[in-house]
Protein backbone atom coordinates (compact mmCIF):
# COMPACT_ATOMS: atom_id res chain seq x y z
CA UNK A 1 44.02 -3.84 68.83
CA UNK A 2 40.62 -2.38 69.38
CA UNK A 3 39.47 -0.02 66.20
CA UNK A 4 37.78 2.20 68.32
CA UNK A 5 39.88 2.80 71.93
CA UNK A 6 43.22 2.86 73.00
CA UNK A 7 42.95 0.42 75.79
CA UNK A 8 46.66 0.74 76.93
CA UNK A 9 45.57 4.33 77.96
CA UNK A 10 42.22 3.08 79.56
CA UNK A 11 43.24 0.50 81.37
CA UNK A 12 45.20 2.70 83.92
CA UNK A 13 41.74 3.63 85.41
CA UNK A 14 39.43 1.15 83.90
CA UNK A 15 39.02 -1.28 86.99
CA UNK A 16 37.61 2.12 88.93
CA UNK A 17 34.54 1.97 87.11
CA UNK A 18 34.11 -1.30 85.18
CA UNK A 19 33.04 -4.47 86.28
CA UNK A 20 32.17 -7.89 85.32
CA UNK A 21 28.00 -8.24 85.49
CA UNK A 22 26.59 -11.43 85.12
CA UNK A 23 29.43 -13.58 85.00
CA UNK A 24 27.49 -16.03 87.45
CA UNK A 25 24.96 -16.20 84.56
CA UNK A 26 28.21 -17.59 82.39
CA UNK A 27 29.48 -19.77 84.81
CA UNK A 28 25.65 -21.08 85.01
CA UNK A 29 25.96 -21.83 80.96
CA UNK A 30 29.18 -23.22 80.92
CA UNK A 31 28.27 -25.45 83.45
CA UNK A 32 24.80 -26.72 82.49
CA UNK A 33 25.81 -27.13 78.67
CA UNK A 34 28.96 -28.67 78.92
CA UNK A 35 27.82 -31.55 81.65
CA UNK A 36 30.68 -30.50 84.00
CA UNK A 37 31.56 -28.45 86.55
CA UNK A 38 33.94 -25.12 86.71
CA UNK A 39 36.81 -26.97 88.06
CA UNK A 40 36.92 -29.30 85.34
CA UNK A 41 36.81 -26.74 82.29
CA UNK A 42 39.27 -25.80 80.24
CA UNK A 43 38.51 -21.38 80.17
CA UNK A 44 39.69 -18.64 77.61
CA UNK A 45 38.62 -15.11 78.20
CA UNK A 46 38.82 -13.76 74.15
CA UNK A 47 39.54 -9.86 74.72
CA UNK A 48 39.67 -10.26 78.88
CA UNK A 49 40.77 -6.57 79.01
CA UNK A 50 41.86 -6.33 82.81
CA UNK A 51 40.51 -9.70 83.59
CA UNK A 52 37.27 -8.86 85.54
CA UNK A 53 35.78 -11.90 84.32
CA UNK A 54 38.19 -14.25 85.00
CA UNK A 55 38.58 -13.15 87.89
CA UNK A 56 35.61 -14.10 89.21
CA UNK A 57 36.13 -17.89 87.37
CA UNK A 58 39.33 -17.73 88.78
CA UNK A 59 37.89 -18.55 92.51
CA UNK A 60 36.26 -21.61 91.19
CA UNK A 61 39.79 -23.15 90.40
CA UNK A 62 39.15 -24.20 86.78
CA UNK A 63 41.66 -26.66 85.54
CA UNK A 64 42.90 -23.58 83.04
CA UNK A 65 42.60 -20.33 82.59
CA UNK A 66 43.59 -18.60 79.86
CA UNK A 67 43.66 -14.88 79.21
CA UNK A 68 44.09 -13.58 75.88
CA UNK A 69 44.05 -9.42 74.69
CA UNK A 70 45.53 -7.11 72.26
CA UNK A 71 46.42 -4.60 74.95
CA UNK A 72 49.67 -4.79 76.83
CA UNK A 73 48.16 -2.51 79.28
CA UNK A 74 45.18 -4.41 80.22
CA UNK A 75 47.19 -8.04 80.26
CA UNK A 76 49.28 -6.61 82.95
CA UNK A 77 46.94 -5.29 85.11
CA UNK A 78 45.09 -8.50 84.47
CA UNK A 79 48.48 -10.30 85.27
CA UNK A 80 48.70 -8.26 88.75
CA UNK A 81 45.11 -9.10 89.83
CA UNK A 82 45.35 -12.74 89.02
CA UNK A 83 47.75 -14.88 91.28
CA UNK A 84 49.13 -17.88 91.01
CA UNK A 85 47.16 -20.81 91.78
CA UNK A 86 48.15 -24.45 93.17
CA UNK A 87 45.51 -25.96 90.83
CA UNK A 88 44.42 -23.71 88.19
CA UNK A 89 47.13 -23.30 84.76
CA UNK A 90 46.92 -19.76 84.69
CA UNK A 91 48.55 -18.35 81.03
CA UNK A 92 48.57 -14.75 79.30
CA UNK A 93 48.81 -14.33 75.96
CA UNK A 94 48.81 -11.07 73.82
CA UNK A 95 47.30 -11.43 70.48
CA UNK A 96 44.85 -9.32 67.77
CA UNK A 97 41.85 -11.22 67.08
CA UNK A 98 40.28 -12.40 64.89
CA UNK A 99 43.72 -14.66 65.31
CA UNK A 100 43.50 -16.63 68.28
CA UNK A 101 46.83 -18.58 68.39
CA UNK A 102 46.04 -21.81 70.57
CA UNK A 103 45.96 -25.27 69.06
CA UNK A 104 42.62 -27.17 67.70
CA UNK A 105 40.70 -28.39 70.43
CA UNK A 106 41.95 -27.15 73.23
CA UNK A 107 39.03 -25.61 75.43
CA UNK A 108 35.86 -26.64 77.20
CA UNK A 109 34.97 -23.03 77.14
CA UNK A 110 35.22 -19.83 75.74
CA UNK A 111 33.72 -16.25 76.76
CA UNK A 112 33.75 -12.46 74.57
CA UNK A 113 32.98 -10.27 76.25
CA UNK A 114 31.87 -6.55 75.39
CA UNK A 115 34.72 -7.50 72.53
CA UNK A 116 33.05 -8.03 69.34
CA UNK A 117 32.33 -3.91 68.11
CA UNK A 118 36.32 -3.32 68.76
CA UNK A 119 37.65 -6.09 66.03
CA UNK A 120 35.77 -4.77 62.83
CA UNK A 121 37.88 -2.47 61.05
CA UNK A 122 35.24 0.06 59.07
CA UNK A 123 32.27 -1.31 59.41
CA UNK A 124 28.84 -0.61 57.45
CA UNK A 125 26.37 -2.29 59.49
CA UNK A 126 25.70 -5.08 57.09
CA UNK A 127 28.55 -7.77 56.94
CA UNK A 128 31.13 -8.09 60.10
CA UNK A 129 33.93 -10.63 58.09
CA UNK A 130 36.55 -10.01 61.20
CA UNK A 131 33.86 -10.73 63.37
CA UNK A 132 32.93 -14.37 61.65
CA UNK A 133 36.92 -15.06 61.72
CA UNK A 134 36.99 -14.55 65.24
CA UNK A 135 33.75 -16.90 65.51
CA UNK A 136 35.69 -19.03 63.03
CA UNK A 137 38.48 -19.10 65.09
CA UNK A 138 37.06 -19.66 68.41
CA UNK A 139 35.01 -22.69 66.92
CA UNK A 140 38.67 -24.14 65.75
CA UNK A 141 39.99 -24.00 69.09
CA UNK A 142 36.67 -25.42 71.52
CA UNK A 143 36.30 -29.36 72.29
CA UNK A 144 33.66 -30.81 70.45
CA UNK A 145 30.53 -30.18 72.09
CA UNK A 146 32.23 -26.84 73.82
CA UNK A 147 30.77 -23.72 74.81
CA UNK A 148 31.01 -20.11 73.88
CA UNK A 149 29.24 -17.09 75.83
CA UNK A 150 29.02 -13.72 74.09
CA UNK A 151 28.11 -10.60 75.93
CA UNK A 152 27.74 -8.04 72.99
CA UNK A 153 25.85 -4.52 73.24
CA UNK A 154 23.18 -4.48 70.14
CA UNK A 155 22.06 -1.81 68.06
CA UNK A 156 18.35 -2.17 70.00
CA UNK A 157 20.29 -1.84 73.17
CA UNK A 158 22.25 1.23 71.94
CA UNK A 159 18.80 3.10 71.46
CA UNK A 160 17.96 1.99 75.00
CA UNK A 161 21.05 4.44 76.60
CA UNK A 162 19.92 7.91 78.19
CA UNK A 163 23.15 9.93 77.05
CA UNK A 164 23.17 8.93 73.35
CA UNK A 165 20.34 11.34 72.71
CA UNK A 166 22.90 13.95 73.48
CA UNK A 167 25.12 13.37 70.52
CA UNK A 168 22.69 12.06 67.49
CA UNK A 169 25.28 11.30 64.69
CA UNK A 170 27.81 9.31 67.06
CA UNK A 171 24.78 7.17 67.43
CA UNK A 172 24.66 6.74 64.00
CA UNK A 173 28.22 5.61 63.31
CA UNK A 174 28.03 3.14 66.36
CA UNK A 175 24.49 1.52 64.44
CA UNK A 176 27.19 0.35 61.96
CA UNK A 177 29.57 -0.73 64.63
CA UNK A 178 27.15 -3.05 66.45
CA UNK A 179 26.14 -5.94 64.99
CA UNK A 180 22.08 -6.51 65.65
CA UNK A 181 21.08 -9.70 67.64
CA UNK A 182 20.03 -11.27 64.52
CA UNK A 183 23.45 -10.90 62.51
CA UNK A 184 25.27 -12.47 65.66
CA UNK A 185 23.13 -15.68 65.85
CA UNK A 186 23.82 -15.92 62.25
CA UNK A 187 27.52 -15.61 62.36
CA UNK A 188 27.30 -17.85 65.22
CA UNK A 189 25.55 -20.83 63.09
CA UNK A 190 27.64 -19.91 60.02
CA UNK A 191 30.55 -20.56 62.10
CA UNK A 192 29.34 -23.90 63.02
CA UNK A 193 28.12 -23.23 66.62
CA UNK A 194 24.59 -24.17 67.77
CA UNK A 195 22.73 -21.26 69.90
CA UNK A 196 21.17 -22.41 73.16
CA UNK A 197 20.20 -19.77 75.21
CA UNK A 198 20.04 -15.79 74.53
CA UNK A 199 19.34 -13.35 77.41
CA UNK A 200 19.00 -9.36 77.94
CA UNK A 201 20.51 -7.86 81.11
CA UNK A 202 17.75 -5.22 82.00
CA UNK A 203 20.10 -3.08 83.79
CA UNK A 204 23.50 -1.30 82.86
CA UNK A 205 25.41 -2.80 86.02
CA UNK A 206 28.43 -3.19 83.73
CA UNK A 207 28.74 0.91 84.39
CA UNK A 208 28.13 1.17 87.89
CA UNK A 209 27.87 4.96 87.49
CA UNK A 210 25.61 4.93 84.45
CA UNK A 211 22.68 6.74 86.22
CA UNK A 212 25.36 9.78 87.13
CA UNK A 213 23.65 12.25 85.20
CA UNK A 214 26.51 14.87 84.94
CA UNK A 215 28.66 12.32 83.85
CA UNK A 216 28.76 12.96 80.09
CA UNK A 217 30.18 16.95 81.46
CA UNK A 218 33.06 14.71 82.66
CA UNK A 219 36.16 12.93 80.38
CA UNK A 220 37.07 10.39 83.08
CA UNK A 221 33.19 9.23 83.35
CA UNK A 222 33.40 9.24 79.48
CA UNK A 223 36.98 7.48 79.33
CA UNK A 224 35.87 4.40 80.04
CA UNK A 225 32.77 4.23 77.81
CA UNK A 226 33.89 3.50 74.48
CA UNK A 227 30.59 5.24 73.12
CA UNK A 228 32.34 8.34 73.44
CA UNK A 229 34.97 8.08 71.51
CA UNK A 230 33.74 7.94 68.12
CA UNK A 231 32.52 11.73 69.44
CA UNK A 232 34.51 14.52 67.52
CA UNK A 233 35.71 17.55 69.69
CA UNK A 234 32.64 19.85 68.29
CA UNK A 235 30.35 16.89 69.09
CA UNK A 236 31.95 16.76 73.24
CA UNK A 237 31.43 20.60 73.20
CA UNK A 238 27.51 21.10 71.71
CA UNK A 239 26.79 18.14 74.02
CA UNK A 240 28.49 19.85 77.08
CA UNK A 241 26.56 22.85 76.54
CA UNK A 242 23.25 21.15 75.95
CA UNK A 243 23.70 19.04 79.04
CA UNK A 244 24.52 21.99 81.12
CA UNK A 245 21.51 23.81 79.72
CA UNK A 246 19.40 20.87 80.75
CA UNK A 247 21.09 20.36 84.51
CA UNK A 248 20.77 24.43 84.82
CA UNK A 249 17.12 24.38 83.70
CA UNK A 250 16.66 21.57 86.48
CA UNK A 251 15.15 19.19 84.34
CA UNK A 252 17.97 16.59 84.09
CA UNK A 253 16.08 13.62 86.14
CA UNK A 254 13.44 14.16 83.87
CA UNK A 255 15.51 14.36 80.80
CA UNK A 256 17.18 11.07 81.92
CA UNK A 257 13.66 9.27 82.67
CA UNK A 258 12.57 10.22 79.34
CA UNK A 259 15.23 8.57 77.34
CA UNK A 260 16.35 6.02 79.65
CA UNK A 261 15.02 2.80 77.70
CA UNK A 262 17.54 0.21 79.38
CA UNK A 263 14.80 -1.09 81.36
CA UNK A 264 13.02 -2.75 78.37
CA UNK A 265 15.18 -3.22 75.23
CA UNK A 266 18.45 -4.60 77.62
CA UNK A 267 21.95 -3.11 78.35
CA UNK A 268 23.31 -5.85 75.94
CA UNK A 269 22.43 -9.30 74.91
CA UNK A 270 24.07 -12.48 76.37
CA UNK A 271 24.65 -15.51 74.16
CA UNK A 272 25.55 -19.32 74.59
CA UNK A 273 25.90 -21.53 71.67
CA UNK A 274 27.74 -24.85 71.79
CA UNK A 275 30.35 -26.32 69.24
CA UNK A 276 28.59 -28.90 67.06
C-alpha cells in the first residue's frame, strides 16, 4: 500500500479530477524501442491506480494487459472502466510492490506511473532500497530487450508547484520523498536497465484543475493531491488563513504567477530505459 495516501478512500472520487497526460508519449516509446507495434506488446501498468493509463492502451488492443495495485479500491474501479475485450488478455492483480508476482520474462512492456514516492517506507532523501526492488523486480519480469516508462514527480519539479509555497515544511518532508532525476537514472542502470530517452512535461495537465487558485481552501481539490497529505492539521489551517488573506487582499493571480515555476523546471520527468 501507498506510505503516504489511503487510495481505497481516494479512489471513490479520483477519476473526477485525475487523468492520464502523456500516455501517447508512452505508447510512442514503447513502440519505437521495442521494434513493434501496441497490438503486439505484452503491457503491465505497476501501481495503475484506477487504470487511466491503460485505459487509453486499452483501445489499441494490446495482446495483454495487465493491471497490477495495492488498492482494492482503485482495482475495482479500474475493473469497471475496463471491459472485456475479444483480443486483448485483460488480468487484475492486487499486490504491494516492490513484489511484483508475475513470472520471469513475461512482458514487452512495463509503465509506473506517478508510483515510485508511495513505495518507500521513511525515506531520507538519499537511498530509496524499496524503490531499486521494485526496479529490480520489474527488470526480472520484462523480455530481454523490454521497455519500462517512468513518470515520477522530482524534487526540481516539486519547487516548480505554486501552492507548496503555502506550507514550507511539508515541502521539506516531500524533498526526502522524491527521488531527484539523477538518483532514478541510477537506480535504473543499477537495476540493469539502459536509459534511452528522458523528458519534462512543461505543464501540470495530470491536475486538470491545478491553476484553481482557491483550491488549496478546499479538501476535495486537496484529496486527490497526495502533496497534501503529509500536511498536519495546524499546517491546513495557517495555510487556509494565509491563502484567504492573499485572495481577500486581491493579489492571488499575482501570488500564483510569482511562484508558478511549472513552466520551466517540468510537472514531472518521464523516463524510458530498455532491459539489457
Amino acid at each position: 500500500m501507498s506510505n503516504i495516501t489511503d487510495y481505497n478512500e481516494v479512489s471513490r472520487s479520483y477519476d473526477s479530477v485525475r487523468k492520464a497526460p502523456d500516455a501517447h508519449i508512452l505508447k510512442g516509446l514503447m513502440e519505437n524501442l521495442t521494434g513493434k507495434n501496441t497490438e503486439d506488446l505484452d503491457i503491465i501498468d505497476i501501481g495503475c491506480g484506477t487504470g487511466n493509463y491503460s485505459e487509453y492502451f486499452f483501445q489499441f488492443e494490446p495482446r495483454s494487459l495487465c493491471l497490477m495495485d495495492a488498492s482494492e479500491g482503485m482495482l475495482n474501479k479500474a475493473k469497471a472502466k475496463l471491459t472485456a475485450s475479444c483480443r486483448t488478455q485483460l488480468s487484475f492483480k492486487q499486490a504491494v510492490l516492490p513484489v511484483i508476482p508475475y513470472e520471469d520474462n513475461s512482458f514487452d512492456a512495463g509503465m509506473i506511473n506517478h508510483v515510485l514516492h508511495h513505495i518507500q517506507k521513511n525515506p531520507n532523501g538519499k537511498s530509496f532500497p524499496a524503490v531499486v526492488q521494485t526496479l529490480n523486480e520489474t527488470h526480472r519480469i520484462l523480455k530481454p530487450g523490454g521497455v519500462l516508462t517512468i513518470i515520477a514527480e522530482t524534487p526540481e519539479n516539486l519547487e516548480g508547484n505554486w501552492y507548496t509555497n503555502l506550507v514550507p515544511e511539508t515541502t521539506k518532508r516531500w524533498r526526502n520523498i522524491l527521488p531527484t532525476h539523477k538518483q532514478i537514472k541510477r537506480m535504473l542502470e543499477e537495476s540493469g536497465f539502459s536509459l534511452k530517452s528522458t523528458y519534462k512535461t512543461l505543464m501540470a495537465s495530470y491536475l486538470p484543475n491545478y491553476d484553481n487558485l482557491e483550491g488549496p481552501l478546499h479538501e476535495s481539490w486537496r484529496n486527490v493531491n497526495s502533496f497534501w497529505s503529509l500536511c498536519t492539521e495546524a499546517e491546513i489551517q495557517n495555510m487556509k488563513q494565509n491563502l484567504t488573506q492573499i485572495k481577500n487582499e486581491g493579489t492571488l493571480q499575482a501570488y500564483f504567477e510569482k511562484h508558478d515555476k511549472i513552466y520551466s523546471v517540468g510537472a514531472y520527468d518521464i523516463f524510458a530505459a530498455i532491459k539489457l
